[in-house]
N, C-alpha and C. Protein backbone atom coordinates (compact mmCIF):
# COMPACT_ATOMS: atom_id res chain seq x y z
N UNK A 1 0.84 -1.19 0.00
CA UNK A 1 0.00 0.00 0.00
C UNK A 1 0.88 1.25 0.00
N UNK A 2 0.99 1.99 -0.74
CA UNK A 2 1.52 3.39 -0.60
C UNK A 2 0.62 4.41 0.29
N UNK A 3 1.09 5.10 1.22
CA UNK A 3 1.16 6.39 1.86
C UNK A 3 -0.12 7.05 0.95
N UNK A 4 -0.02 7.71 0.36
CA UNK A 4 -0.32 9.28 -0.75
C UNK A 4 -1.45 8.44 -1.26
N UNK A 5 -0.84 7.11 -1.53
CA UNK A 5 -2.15 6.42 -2.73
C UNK A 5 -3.77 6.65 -1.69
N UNK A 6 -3.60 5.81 -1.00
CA UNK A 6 -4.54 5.14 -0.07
C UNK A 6 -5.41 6.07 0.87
N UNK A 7 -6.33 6.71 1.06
CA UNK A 7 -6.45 7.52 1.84
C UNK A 7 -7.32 6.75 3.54
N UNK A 8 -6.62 7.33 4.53
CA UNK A 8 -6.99 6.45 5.92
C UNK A 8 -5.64 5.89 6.42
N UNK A 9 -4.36 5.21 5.34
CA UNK A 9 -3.72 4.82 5.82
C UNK A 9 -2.46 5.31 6.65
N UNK A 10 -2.25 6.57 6.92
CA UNK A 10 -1.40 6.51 8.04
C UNK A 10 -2.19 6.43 9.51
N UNK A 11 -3.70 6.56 9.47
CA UNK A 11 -4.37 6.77 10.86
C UNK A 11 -4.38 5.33 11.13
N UNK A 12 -5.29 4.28 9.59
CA UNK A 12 -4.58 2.97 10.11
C UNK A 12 -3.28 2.02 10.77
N UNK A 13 -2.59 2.56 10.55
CA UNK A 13 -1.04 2.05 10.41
C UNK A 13 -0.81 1.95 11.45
N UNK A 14 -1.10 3.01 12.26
CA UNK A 14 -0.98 3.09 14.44
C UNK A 14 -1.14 2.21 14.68
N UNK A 15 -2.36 1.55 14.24
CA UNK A 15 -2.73 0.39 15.75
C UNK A 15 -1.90 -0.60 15.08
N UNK A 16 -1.61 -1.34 16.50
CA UNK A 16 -0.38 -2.64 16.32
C UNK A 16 -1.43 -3.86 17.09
N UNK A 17 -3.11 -4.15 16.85
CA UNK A 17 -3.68 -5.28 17.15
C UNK A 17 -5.03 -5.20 16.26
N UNK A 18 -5.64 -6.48 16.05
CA UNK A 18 -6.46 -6.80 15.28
C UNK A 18 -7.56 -5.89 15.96
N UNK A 19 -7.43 -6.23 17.65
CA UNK A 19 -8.65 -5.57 18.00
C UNK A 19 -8.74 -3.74 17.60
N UNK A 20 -7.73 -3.28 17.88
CA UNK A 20 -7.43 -1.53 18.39
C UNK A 20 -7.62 -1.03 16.79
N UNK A 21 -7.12 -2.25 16.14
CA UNK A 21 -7.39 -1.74 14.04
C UNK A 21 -8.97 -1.42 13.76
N UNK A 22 -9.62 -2.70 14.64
CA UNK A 22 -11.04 -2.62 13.92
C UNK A 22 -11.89 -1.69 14.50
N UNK A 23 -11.47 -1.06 15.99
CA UNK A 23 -11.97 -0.31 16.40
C UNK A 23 -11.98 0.85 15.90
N UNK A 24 -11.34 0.99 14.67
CA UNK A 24 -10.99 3.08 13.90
C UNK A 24 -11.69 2.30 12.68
N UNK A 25 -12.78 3.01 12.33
CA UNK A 25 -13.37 3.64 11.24
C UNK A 25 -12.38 3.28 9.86
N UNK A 26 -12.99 3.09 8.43
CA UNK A 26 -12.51 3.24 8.05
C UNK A 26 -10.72 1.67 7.37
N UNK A 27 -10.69 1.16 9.09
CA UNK A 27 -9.90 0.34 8.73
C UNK A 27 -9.76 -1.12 9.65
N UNK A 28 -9.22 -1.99 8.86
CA UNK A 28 -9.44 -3.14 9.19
C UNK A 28 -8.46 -4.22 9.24
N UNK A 29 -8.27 -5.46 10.06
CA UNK A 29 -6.81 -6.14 9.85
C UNK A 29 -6.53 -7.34 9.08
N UNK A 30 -5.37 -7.23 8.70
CA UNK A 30 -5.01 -8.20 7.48
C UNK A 30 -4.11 -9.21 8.26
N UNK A 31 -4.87 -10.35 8.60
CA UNK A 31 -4.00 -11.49 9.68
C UNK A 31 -3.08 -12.10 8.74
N UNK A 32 -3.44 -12.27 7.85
CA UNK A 32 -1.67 -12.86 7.09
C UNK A 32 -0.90 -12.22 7.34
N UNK A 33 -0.62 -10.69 6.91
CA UNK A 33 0.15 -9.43 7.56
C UNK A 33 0.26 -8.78 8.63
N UNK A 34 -0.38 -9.38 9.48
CA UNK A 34 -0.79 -8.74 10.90
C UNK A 34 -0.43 -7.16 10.41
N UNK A 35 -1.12 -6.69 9.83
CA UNK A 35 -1.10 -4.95 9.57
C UNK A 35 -2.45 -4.83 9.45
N UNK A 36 -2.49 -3.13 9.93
CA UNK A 36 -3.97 -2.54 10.13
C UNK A 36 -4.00 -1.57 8.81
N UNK A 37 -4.90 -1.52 8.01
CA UNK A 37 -4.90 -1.23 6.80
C UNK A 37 -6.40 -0.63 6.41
N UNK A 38 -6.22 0.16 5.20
CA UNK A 38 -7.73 0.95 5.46
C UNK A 38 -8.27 -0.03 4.11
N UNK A 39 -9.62 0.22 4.52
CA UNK A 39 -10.68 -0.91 3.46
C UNK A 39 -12.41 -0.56 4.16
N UNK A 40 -12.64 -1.79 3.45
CA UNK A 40 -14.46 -1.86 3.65
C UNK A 40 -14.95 -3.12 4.68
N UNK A 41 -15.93 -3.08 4.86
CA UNK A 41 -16.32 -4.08 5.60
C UNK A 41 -15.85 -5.56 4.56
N UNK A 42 -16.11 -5.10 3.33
CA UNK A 42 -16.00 -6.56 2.65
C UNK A 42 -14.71 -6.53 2.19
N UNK A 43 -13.51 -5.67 1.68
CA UNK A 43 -11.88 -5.46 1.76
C UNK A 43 -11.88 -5.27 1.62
N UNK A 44 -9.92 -5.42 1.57
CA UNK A 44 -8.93 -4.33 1.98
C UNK A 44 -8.62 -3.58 0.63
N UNK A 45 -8.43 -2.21 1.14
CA UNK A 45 -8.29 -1.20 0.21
C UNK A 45 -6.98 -1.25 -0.53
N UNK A 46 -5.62 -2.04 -0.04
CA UNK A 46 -4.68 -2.73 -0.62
C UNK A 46 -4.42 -3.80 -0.94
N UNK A 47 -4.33 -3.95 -2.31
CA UNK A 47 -3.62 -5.50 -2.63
C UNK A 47 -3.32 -6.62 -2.01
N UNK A 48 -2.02 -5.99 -1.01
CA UNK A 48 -1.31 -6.73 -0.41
C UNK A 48 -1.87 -8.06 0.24
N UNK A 49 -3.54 -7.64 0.91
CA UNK A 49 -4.00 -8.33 1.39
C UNK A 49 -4.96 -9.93 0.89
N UNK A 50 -5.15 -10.96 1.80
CA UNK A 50 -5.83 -11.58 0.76
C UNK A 50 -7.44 -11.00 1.77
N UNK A 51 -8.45 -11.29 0.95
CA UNK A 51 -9.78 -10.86 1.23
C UNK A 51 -10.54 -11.82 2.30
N UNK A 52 -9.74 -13.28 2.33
CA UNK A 52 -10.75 -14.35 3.39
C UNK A 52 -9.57 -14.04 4.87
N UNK A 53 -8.78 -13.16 4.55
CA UNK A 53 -7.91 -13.21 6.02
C UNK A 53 -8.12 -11.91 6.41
N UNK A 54 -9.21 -10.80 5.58
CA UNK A 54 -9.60 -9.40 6.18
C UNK A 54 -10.61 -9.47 7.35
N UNK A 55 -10.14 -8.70 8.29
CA UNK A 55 -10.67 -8.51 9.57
C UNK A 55 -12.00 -7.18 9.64
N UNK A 56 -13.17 -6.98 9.21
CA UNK A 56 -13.54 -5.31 9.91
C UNK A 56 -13.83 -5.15 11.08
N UNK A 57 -14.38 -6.14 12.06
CA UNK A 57 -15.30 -6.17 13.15
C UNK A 57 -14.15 -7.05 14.08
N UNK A 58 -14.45 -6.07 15.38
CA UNK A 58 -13.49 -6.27 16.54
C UNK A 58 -13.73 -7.98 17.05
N UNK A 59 -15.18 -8.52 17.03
CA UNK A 59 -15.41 -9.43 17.18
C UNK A 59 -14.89 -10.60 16.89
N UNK A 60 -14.64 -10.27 15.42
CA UNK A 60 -13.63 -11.37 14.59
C UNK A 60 -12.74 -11.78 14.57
N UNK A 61 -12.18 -10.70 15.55
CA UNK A 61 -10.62 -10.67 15.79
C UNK A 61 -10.35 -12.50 16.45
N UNK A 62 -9.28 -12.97 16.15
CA UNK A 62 -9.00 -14.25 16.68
C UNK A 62 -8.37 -14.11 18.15
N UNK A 63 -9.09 -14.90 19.15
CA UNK A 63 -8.66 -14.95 20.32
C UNK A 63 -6.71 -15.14 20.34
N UNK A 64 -5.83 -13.99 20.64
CA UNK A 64 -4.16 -14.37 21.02
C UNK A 64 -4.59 -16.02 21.76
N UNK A 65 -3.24 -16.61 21.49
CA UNK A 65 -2.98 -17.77 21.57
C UNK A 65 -2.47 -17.87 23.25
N UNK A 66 -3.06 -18.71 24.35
CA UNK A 66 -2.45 -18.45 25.83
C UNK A 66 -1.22 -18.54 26.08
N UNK A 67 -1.31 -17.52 27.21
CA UNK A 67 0.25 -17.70 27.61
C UNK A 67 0.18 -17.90 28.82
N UNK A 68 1.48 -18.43 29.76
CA UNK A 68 1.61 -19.41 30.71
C UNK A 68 0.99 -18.19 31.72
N UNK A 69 0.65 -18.15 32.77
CA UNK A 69 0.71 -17.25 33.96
C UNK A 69 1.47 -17.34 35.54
N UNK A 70 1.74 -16.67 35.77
CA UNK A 70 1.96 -16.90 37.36
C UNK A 70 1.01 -16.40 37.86
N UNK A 71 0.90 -16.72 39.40
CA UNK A 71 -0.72 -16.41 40.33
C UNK A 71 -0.51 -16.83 41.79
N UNK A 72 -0.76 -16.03 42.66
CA UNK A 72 -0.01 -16.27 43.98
C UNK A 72 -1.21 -16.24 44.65
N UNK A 73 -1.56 -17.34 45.27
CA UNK A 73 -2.55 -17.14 46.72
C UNK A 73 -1.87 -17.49 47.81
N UNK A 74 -3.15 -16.54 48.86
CA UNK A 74 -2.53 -16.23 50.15
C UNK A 74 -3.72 -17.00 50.84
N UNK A 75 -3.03 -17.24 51.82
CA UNK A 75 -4.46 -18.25 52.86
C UNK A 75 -4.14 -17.53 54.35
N UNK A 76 -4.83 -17.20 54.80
CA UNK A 76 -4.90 -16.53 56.32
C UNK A 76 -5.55 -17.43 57.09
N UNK A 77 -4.96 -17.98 57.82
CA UNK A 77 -5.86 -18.58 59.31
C UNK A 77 -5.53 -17.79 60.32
N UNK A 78 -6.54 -17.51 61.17
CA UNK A 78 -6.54 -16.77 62.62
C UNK A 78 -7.21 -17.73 63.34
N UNK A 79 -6.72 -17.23 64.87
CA UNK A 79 -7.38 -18.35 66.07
C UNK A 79 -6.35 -17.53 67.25
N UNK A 80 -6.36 -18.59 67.97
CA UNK A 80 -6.22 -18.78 69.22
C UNK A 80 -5.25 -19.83 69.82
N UNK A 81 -3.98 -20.04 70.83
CA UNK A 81 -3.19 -20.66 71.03
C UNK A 81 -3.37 -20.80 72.16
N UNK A 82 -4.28 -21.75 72.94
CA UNK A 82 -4.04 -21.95 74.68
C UNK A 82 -2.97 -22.50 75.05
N UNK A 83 -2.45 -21.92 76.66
CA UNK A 83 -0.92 -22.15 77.23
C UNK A 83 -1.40 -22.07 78.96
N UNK A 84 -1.07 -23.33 79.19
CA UNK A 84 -1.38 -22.82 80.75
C UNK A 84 0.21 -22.02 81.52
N UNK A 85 0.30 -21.17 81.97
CA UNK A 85 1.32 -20.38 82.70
C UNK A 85 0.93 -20.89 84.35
N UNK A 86 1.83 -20.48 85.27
CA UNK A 86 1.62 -21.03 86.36
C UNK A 86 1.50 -19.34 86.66
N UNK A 87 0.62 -19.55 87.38
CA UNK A 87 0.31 -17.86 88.15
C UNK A 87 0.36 -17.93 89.55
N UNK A 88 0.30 -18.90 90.49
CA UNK A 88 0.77 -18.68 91.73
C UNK A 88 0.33 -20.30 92.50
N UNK A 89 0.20 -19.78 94.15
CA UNK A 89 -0.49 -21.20 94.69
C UNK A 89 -1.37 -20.93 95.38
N UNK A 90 -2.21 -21.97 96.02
CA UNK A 90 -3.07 -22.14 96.45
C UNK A 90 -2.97 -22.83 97.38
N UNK A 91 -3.35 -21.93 98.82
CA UNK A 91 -2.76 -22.95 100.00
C UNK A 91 -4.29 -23.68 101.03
N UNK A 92 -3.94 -24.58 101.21
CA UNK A 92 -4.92 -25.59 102.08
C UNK A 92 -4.16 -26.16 103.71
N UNK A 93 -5.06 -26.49 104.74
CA UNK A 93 -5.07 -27.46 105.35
C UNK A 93 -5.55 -28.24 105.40
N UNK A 94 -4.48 -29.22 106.02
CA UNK A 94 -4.97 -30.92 105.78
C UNK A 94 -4.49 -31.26 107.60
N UNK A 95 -5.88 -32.47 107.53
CA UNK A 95 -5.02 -32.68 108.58
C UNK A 95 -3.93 -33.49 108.82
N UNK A 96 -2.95 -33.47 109.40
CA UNK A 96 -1.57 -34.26 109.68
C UNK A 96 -1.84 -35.66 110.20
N UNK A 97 -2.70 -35.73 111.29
CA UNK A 97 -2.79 -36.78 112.02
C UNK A 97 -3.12 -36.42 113.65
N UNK A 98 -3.20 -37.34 114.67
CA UNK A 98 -3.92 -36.86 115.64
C UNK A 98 -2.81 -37.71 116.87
N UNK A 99 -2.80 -36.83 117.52
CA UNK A 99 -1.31 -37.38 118.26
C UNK A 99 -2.30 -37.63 120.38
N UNK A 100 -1.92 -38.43 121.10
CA UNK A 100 -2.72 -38.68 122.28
C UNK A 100 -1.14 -38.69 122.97
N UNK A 101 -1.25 -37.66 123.92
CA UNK A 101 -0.15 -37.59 124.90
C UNK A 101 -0.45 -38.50 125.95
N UNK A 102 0.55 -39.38 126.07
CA UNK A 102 0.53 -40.93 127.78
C UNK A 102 0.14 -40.36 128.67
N UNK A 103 1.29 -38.89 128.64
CA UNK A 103 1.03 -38.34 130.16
C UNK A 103 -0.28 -37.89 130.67
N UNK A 104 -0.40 -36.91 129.86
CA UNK A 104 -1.48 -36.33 130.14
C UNK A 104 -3.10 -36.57 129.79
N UNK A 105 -2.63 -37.41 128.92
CA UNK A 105 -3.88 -38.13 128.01
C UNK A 105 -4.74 -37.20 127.29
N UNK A 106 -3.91 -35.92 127.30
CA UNK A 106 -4.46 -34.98 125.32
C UNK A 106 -4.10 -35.24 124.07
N UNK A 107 -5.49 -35.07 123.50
CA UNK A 107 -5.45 -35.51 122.15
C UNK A 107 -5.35 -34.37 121.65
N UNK A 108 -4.13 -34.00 120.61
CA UNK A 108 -3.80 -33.49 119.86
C UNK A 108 -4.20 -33.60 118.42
N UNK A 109 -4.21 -32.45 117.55
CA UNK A 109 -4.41 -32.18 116.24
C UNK A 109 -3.67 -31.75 115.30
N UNK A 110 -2.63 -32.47 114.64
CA UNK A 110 -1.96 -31.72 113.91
C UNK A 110 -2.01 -31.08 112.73
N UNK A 111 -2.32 -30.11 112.06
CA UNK A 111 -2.32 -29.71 111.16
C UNK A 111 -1.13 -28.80 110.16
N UNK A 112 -1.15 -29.49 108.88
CA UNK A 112 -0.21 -28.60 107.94
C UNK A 112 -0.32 -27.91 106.81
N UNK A 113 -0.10 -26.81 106.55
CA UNK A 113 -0.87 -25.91 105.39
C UNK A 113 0.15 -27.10 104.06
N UNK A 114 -0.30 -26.81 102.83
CA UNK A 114 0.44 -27.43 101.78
C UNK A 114 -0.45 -26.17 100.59
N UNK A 115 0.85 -26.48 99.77
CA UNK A 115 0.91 -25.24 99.18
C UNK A 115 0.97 -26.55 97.60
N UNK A 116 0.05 -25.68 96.71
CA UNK A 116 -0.38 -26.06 95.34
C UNK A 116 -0.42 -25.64 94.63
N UNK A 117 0.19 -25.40 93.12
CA UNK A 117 0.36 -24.75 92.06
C UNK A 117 -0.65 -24.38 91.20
N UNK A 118 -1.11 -23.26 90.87
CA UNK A 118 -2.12 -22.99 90.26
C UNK A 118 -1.92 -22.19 88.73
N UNK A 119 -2.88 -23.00 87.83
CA UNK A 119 -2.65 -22.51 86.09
C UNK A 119 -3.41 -22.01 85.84
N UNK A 120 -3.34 -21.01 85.22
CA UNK A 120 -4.11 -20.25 84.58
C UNK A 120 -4.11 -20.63 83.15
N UNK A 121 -4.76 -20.35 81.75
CA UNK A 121 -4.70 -20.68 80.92
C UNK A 121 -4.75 -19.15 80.01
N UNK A 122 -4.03 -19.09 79.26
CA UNK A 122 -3.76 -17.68 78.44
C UNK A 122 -3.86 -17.97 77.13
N UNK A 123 -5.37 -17.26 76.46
CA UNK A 123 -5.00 -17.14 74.77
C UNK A 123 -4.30 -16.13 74.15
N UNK A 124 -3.79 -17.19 73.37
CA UNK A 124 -2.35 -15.67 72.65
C UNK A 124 -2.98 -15.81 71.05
N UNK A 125 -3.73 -14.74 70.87
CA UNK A 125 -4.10 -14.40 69.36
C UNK A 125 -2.96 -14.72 68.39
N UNK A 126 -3.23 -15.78 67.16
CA UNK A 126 -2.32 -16.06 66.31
C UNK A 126 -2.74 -15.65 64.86
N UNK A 127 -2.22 -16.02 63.87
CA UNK A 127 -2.03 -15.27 62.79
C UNK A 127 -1.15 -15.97 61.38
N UNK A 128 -1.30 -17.26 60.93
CA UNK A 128 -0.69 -17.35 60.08
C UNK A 128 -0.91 -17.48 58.59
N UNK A 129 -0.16 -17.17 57.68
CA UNK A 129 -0.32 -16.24 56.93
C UNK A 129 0.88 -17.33 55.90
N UNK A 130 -0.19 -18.08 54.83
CA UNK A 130 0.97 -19.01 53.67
C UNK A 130 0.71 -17.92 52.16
N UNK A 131 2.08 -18.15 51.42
CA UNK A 131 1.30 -17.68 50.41
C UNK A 131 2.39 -19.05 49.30
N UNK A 132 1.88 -19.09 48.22
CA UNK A 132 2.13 -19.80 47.42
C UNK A 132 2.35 -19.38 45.78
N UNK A 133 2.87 -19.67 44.88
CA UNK A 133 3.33 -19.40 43.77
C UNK A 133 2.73 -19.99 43.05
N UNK A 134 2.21 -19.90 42.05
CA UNK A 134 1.47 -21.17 40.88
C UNK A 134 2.22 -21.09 39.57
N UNK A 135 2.46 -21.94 38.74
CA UNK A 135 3.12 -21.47 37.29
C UNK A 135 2.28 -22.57 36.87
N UNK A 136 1.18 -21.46 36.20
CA UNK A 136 0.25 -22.75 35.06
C UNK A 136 0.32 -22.28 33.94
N UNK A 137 0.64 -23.58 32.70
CA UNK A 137 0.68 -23.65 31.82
C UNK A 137 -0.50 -23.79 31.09
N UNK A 138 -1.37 -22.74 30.41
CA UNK A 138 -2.66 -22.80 30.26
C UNK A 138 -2.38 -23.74 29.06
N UNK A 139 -1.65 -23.81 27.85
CA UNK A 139 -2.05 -25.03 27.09
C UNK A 139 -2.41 -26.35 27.45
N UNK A 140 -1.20 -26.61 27.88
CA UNK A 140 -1.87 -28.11 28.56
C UNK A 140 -2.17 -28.23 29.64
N UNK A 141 -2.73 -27.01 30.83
CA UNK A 141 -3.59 -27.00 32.46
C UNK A 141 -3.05 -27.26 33.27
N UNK A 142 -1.40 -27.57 33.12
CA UNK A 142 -0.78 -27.61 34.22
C UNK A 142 -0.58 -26.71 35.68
N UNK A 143 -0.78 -27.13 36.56
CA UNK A 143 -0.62 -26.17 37.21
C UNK A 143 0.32 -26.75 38.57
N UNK A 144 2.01 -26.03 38.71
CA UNK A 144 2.87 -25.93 39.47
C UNK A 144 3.40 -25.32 40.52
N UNK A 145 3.65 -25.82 41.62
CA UNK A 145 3.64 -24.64 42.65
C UNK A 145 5.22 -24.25 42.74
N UNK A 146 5.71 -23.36 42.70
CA UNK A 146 7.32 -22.84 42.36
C UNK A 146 7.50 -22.12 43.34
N UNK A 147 6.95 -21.94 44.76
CA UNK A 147 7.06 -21.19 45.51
C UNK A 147 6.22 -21.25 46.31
N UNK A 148 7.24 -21.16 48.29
CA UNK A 148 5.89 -21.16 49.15
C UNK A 148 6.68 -20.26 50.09
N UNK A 149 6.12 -19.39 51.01
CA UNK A 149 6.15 -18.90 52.47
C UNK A 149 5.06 -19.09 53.50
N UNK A 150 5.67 -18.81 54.24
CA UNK A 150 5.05 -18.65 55.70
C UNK A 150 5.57 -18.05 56.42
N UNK A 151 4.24 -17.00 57.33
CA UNK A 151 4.31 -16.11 57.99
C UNK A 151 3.77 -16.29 59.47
């Protein structure tokens, strides 16, 4: 296509996709040439092109061919971590036993405090936090994990 000849074609010429071509008036894409070129709904206003590979309508455009992606999810769990801590004691009497003096013939009571450890139980707000890497290969659906943390 020449410049001067053709009129439309330098406004065509910009777009560099089937879709962004068919969207301007005027012009339309030539998939053998992947060039945006001015023409009619039914073709192209240059030669160059063949007429069953002219594009006018954005619709027509052929879906790009996939490409692989990366894609990272994150998973959050929250909760709660019970811990018993020792926080102090707890004192009791018990009795010892009961003692009878010969002499005098009193009965005695012995008693002894005893001392007992006491737990308390403490939640400690937690927080963890994975994230993961994916590398899927949309042609054939693979999907690989190439990467993990934890937080």
């Amino acid at each position: 296509c020449d410049v001067q000849e053709k009129q439309y074609y330098s406004l065509c010429h910009r777009a560099s996709s089937c879709s962004s071509c068919a969207a301007i008036q005027k012009c339309g894409w030539c998939s053998e040439s992947n060039a945006c070129l001015p023409g009619t709904t039914e073709l192209s206003a240059c030669d160059s092109c063949n007429n069953k590979r002219w594009v006018f309508s954005a619709h027509s455009c052929e879906a790009p061919e996939p490409q692989d992606a990366m894609i990272t999810t994150t998973t959050i769990h929250e909760g709660f971590v019970n811990k018993k801590v020792h926080s102090g004691y707890k004192v009791h009497r018990e009795d010892a036993g009961t003692y009878k003096d010969p002499a005098s013939g009193k009965i005695y009571h012995h008693e002894v405090d005893i001392a007992e450890p006491v737990y308390t139980t403490v939640r400690n707000p937690v927080k963890l936090v994975k994230q993961k890497v994916h590398h899927i290969d949309l042609q054939r659906g693979d999907i690989e994990v190439v990467g993990e943390s934890e937080q």
